[in-house]
C-alpha atoms as a PDB file:
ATOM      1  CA  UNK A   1      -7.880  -3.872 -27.426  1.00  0.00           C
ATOM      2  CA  UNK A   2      -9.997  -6.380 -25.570  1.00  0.00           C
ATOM      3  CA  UNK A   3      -9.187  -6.182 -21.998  1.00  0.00           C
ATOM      4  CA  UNK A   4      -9.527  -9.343 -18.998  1.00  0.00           C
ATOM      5  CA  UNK A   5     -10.213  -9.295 -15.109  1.00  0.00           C
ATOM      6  CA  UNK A   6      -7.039 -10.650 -13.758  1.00  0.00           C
ATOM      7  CA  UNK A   7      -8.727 -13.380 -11.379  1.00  0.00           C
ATOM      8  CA  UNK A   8      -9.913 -11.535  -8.523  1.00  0.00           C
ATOM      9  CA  UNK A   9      -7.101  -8.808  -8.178  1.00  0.00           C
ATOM     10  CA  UNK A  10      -9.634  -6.103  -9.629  1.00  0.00           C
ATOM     11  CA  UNK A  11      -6.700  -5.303 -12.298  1.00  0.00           C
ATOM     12  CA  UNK A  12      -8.038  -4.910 -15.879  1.00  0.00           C
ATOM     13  CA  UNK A  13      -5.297  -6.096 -18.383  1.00  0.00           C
ATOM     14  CA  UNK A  14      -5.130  -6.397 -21.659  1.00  0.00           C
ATOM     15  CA  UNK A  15      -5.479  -9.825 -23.736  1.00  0.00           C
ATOM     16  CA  UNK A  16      -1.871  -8.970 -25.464  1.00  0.00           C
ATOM     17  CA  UNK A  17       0.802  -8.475 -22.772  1.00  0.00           C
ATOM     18  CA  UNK A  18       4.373  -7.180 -23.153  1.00  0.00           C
ATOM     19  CA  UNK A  19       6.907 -10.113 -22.274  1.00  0.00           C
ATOM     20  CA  UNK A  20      10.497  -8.959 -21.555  1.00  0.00           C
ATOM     21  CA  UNK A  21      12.878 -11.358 -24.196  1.00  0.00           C
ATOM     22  CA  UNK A  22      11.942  -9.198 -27.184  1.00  0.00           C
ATOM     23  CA  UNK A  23      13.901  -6.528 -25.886  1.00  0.00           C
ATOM     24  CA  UNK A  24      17.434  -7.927 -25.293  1.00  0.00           C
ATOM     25  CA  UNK A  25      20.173  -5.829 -27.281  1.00  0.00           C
ATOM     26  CA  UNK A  26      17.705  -3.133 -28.028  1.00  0.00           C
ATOM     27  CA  UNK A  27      18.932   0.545 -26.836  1.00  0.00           C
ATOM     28  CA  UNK A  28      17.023   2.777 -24.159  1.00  0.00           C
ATOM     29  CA  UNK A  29      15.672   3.943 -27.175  1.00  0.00           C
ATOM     30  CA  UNK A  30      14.268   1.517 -29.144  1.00  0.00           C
ATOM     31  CA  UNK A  31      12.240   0.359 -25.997  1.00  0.00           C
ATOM     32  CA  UNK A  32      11.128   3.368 -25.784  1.00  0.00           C
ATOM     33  CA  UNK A  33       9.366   3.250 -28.757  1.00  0.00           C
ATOM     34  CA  UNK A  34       8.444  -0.129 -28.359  1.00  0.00           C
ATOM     35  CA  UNK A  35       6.342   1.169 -24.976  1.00  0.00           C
ATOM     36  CA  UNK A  36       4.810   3.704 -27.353  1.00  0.00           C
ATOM     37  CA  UNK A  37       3.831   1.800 -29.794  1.00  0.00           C
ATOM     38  CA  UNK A  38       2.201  -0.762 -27.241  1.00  0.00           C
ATOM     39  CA  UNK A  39       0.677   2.275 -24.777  1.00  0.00           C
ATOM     40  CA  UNK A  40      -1.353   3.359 -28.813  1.00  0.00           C
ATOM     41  CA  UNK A  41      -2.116  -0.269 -29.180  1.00  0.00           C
ATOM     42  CA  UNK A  42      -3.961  -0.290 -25.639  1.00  0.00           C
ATOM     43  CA  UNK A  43      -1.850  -3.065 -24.302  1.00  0.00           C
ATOM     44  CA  UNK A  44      -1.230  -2.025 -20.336  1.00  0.00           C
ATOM     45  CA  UNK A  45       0.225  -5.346 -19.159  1.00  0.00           C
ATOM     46  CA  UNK A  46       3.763  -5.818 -18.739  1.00  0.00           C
ATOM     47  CA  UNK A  47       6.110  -9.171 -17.453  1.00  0.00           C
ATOM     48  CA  UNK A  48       9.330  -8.227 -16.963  1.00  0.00           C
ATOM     49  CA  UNK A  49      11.359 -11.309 -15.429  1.00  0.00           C
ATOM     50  CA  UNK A  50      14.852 -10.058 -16.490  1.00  0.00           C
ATOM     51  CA  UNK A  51      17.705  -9.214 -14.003  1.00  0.00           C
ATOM     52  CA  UNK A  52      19.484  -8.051 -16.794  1.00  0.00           C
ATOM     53  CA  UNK A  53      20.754  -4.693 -14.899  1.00  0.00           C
ATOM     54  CA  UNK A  54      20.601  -2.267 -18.480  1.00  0.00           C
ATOM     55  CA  UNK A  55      17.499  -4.204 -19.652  1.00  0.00           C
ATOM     56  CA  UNK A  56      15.761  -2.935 -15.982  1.00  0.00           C
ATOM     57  CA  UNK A  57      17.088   0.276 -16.612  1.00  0.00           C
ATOM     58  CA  UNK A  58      15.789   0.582 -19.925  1.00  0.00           C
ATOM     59  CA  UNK A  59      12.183  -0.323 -19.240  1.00  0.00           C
ATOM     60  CA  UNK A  60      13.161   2.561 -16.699  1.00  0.00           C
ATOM     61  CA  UNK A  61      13.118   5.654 -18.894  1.00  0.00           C
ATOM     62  CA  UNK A  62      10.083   3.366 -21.229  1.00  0.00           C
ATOM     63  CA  UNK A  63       8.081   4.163 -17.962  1.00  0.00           C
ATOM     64  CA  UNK A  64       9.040   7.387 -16.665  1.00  0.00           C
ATOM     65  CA  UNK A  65       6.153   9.690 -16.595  1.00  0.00           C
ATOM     66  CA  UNK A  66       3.743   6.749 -17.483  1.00  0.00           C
ATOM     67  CA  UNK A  67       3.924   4.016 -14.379  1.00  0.00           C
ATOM     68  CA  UNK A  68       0.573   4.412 -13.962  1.00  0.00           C
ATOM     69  CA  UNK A  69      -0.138   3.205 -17.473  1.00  0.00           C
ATOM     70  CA  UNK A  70       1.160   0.302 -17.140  1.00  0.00           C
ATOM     71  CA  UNK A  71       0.562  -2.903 -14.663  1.00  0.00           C
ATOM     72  CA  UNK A  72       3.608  -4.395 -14.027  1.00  0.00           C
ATOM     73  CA  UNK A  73       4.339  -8.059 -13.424  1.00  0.00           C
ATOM     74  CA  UNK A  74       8.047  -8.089 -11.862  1.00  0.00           C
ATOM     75  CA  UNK A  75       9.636 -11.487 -10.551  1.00  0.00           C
ATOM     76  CA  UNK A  76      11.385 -12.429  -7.121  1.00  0.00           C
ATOM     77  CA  UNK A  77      14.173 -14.738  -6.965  1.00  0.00           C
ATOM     78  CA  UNK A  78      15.831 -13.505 -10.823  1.00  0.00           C
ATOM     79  CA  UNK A  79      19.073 -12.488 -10.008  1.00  0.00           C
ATOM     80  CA  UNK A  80      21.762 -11.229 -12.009  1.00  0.00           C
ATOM     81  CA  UNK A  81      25.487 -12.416 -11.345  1.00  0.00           C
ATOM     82  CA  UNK A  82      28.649 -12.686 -13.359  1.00  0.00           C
ATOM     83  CA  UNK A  83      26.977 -11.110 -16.317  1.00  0.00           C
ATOM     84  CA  UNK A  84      23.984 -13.604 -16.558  1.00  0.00           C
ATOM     85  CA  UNK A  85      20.569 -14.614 -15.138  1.00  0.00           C
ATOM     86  CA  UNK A  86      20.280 -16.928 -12.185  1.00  0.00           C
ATOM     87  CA  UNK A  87      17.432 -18.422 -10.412  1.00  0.00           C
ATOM     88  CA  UNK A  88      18.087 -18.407  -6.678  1.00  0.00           C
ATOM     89  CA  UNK A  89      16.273 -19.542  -3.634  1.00  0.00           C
ATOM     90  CA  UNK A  90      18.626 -17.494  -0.920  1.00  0.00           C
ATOM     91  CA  UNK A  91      16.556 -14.651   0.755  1.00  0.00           C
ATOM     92  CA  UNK A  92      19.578 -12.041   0.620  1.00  0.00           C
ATOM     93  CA  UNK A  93      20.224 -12.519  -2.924  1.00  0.00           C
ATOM     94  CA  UNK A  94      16.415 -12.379  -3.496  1.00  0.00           C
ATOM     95  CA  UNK A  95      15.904  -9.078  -1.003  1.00  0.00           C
ATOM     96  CA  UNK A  96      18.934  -7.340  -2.984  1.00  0.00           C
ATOM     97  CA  UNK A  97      17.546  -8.219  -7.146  1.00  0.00           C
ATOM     98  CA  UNK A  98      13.933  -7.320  -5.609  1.00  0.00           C
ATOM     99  CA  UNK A  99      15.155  -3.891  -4.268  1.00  0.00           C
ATOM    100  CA  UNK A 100      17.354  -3.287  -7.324  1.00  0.00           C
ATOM    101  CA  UNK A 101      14.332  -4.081  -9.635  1.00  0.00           C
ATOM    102  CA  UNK A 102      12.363  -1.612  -7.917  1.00  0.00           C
ATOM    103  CA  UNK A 103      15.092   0.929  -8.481  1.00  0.00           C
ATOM    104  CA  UNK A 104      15.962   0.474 -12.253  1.00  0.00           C
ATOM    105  CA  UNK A 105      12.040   0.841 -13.009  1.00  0.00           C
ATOM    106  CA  UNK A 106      11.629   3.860 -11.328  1.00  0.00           C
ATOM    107  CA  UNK A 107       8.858   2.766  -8.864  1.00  0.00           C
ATOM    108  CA  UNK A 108       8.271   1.572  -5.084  1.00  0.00           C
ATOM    109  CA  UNK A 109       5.734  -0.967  -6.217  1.00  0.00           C
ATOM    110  CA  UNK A 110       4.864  -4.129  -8.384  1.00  0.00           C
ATOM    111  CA  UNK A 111       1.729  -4.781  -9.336  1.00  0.00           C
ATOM    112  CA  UNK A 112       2.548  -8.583  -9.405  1.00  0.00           C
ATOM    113  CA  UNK A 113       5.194  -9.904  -7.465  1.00  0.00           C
ATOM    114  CA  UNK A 114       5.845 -13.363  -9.283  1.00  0.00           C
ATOM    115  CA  UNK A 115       8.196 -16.039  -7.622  1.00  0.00           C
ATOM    116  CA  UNK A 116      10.228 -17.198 -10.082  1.00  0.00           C
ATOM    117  CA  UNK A 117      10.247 -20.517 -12.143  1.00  0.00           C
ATOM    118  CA  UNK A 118       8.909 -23.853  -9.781  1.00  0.00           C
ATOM    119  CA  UNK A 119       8.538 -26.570 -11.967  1.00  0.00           C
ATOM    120  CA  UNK A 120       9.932 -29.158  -9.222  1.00  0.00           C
ATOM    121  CA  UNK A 121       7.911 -30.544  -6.198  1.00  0.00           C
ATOM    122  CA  UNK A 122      11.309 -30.410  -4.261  1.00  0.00           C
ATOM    123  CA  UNK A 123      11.740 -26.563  -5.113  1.00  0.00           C
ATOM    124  CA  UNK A 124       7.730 -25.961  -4.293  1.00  0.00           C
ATOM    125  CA  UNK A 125       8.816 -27.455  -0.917  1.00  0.00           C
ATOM    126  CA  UNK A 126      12.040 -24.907  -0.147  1.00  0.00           C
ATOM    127  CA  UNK A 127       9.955 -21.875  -1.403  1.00  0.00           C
ATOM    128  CA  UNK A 128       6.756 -22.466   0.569  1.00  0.00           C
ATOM    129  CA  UNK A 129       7.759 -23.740   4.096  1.00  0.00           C
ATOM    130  CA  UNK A 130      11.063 -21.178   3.739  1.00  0.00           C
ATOM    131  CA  UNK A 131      11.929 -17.552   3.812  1.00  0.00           C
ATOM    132  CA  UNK A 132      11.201 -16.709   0.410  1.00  0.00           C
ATOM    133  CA  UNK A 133       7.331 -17.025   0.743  1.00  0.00           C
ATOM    134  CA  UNK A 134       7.698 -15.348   4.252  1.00  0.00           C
ATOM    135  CA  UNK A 135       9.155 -12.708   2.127  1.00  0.00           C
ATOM    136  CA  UNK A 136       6.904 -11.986  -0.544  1.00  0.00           C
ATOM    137  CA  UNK A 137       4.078 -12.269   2.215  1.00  0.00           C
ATOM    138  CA  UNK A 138       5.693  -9.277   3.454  1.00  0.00           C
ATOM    139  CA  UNK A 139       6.556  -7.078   0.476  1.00  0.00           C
ATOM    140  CA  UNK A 140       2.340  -7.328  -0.088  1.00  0.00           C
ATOM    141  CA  UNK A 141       1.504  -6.612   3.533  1.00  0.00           C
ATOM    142  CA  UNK A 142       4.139  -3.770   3.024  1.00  0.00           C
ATOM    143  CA  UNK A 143       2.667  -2.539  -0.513  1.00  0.00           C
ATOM    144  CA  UNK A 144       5.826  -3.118  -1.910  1.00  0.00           C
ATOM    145  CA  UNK A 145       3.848  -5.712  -4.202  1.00  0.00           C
ATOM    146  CA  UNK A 146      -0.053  -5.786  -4.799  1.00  0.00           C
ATOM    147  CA  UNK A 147      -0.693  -9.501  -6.058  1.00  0.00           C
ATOM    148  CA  UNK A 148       1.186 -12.282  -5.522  1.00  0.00           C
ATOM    149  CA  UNK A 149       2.172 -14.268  -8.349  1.00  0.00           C
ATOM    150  CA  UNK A 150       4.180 -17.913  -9.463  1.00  0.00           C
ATOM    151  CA  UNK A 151       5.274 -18.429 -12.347  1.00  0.00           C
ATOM    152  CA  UNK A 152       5.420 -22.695 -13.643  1.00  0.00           C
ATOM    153  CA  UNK A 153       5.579 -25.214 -16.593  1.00  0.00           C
ATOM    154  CA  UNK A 154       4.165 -27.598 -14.166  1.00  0.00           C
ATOM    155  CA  UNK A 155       0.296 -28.136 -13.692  1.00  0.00           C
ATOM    156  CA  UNK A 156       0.897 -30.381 -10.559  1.00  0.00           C
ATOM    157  CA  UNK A 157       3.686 -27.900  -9.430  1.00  0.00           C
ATOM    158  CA  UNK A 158       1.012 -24.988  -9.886  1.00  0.00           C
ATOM    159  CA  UNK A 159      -2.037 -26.918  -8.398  1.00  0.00           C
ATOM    160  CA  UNK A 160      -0.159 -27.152  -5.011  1.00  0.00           C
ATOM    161  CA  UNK A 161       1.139 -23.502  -5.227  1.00  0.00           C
ATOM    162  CA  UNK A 162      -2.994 -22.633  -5.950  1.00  0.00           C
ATOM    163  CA  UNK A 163      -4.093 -24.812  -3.219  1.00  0.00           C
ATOM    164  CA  UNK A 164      -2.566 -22.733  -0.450  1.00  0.00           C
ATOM    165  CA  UNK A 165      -4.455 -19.845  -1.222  1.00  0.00           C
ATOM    166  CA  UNK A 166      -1.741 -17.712  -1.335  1.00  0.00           C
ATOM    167  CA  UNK A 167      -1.186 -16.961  -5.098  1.00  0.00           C
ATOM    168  CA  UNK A 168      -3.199 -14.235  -6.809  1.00  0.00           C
ATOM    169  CA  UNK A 169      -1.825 -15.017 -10.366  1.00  0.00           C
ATOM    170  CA  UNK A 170      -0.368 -17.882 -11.970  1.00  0.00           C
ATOM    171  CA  UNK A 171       2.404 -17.424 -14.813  1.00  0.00           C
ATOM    172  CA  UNK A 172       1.785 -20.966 -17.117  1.00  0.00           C
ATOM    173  CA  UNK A 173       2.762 -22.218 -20.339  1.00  0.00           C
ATOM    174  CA  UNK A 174      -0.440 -22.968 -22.120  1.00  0.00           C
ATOM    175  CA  UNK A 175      -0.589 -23.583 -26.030  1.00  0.00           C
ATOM    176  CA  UNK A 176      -2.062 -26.346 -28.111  1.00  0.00           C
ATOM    177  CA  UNK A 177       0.956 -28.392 -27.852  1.00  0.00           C
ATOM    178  CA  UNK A 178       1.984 -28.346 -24.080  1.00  0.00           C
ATOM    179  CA  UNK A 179      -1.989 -28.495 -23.347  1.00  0.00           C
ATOM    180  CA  UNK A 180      -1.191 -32.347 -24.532  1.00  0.00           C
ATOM    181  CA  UNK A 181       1.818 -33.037 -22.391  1.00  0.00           C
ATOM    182  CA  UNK A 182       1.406 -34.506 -19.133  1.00  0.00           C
ATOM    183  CA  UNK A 183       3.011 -32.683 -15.916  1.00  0.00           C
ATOM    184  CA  UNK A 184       6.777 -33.093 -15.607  1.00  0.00           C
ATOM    185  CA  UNK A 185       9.841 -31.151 -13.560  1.00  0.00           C
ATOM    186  CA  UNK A 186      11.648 -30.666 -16.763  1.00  0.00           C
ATOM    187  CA  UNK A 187      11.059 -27.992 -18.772  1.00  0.00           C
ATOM    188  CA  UNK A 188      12.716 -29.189 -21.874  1.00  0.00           C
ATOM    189  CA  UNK A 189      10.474 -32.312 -22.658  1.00  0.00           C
ATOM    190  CA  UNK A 190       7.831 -29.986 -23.408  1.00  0.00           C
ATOM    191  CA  UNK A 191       9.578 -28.947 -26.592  1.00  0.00           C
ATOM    192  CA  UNK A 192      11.513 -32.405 -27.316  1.00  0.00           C
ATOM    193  CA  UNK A 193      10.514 -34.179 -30.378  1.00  0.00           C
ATOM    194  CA  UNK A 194      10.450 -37.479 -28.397  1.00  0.00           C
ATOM    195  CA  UNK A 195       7.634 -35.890 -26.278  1.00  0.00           C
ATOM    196  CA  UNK A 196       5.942 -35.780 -29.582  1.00  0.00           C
ATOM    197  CA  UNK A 197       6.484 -39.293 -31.307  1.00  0.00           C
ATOM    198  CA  UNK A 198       4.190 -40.952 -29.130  1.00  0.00           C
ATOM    199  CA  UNK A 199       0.167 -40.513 -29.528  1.00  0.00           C
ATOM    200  CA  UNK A 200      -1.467 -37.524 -27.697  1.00  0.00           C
ATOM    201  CA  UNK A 201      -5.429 -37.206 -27.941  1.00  0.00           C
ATOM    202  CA  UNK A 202      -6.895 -33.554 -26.381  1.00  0.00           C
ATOM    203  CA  UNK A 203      -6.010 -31.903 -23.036  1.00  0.00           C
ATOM    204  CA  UNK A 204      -4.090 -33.473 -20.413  1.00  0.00           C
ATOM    205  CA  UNK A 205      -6.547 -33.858 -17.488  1.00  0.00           C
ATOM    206  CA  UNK A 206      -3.785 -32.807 -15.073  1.00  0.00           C
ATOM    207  CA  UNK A 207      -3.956 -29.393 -17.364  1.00  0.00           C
ATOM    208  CA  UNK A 208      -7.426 -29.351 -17.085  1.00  0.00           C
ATOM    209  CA  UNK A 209      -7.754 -29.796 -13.327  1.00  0.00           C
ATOM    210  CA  UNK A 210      -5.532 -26.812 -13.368  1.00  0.00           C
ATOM    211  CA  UNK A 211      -7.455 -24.317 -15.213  1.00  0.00           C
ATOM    212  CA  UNK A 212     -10.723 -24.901 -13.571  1.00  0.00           C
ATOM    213  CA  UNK A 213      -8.723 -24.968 -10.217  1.00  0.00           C
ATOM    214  CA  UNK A 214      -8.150 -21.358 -10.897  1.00  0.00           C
ATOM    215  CA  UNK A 215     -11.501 -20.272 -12.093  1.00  0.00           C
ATOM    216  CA  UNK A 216     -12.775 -21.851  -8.629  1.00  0.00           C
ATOM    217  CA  UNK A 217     -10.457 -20.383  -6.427  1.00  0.00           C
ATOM    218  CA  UNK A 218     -10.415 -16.823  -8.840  1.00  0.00           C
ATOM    219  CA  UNK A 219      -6.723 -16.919  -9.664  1.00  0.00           C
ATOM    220  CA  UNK A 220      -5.809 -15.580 -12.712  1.00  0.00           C
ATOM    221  CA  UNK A 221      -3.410 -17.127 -15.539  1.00  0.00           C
ATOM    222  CA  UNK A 222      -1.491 -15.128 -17.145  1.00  0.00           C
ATOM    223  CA  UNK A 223      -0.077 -17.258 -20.433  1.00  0.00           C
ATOM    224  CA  UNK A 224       3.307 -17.930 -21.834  1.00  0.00           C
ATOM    225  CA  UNK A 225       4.954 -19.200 -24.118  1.00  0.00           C
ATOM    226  CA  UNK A 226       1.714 -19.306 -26.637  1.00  0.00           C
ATOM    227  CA  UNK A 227       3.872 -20.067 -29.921  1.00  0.00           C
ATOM    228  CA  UNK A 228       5.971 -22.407 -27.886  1.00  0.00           C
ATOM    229  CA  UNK A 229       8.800 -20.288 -27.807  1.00  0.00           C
ATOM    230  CA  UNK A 230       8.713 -19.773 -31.592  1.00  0.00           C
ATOM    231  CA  UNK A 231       8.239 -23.309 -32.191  1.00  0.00           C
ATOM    232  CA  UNK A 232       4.759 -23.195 -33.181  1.00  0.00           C
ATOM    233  CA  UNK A 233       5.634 -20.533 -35.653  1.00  0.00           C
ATOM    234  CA  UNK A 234       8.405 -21.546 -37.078  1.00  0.00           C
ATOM    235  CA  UNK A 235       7.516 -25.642 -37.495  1.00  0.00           C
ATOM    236  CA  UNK A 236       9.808 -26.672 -34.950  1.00  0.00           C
ATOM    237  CA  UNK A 237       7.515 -29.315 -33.524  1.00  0.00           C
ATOM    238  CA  UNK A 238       7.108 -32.067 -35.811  1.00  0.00           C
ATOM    239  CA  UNK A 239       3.730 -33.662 -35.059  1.00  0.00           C
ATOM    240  CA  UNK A 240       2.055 -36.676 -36.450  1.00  0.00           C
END
């Protein structure tokens, strides 16, 4: 296993992560081995975004008696209500999935604290002159969280978030495909065969700017969505 600096956090993680989708409607056991397998494999990076209550607890008894083995990447503002996943902005809602996270895993830290999902100038606003940065500021002066994180499909979105010198690691979607888009507040166009049909030659610059914003300023990017969701596997995308 090859493994990366993560910016300038000091962490060491490997170039393969463990994301958390895979795992929906597998048993306690069955991500159990799936930990396994990845601990032999070297891989010591894990995302988990969920607020699915069982899918916390199962990654739960995958780290009990390992923690240490692992880095973990948990998100702020995922909550879980009327049996699905929300994104929310309200500090109590926030305070009570963070503390429940914490709880299912097994653990009284995250590695990475990642604010959830900003793809939207407006919602960059709310978070960073509100109460939900003033609260992640204080889970890391508390230890509760190492790094400080965002997570965006946005390269303008995540250029402001990197300018204020708060963010530690960024969570982007970066594959040959979205590279080409230009920045936008709607996740979905990335994917859209429209956003396709039109002609696209290399790297957005806006893309660009990003990435060697971070290598300036020694954040590191940790990348999703590198098939495109599937996509890119399974032909989705038409291209031209």
């Amino acid at each position: 296993m090859e493994y990366r600096p993560l910016g300038h956090t000091g962490l060491s993680v490997s170039a393969i992560a463990l994301g958390c989708e895979g795992f929906t409607g597998k048993t306690p056991e069955a991500v159990r081995k799936d930990f396994d397998c990845a601990q032999d494999l070297g891989i010591n990076f894990f995302d988990c975004y969920s607020s699915d209550p069982q899918l916390r607890s199962a990654f739960g008894e995958a780290l009990r008696g390992r923690r240490e083995r692992f880095i973990v990447q948990g998100h702020l503002c995922s909550v879980w209500e009327n049996g699905q996943y929300l994104r929310t902005r309200d500090p109590v809602r926030t305070e009570r999935a963070f503390r429940d996270l914490l709880a299912r895993l097994g653990t009284d830290y995250i590695d990475v604290g990642m604010i959830h999902y900003i793809d939207a100038e407006e919602d960059f606003r709310a978070v960073f002159d509100g109460e939900i940065i003033q609260y992640a500021r204080q889970l890391k002066e508390r230890g509760q969280i190492r790094f400080l994180g965002l997570s965006s499909h946005n390269p303008h979105v995540a250029s402001l978030a990197v300018e204020t010198g708060l963010i530690d690691v960024l969570l982007f979607a970066v594959n040959p495909c979205y590279d080409m888009q230009p920045a936008g507040e709607n996740v979905e166009d990335l994917w859209a065969d429209e956003s396709y049909m039109k002609d696209l030659h290399n790297m957005d610059p806006g893309r660009e700017s990003l990435y060697e914003l971070c290598a300036r300023q020694g954040v590191g990017i940790g990348v999703m969505k590198t098939y495109g969701g599937g996509d890119l596997l399974s032909g989705n995308l038409h291209l031209r």
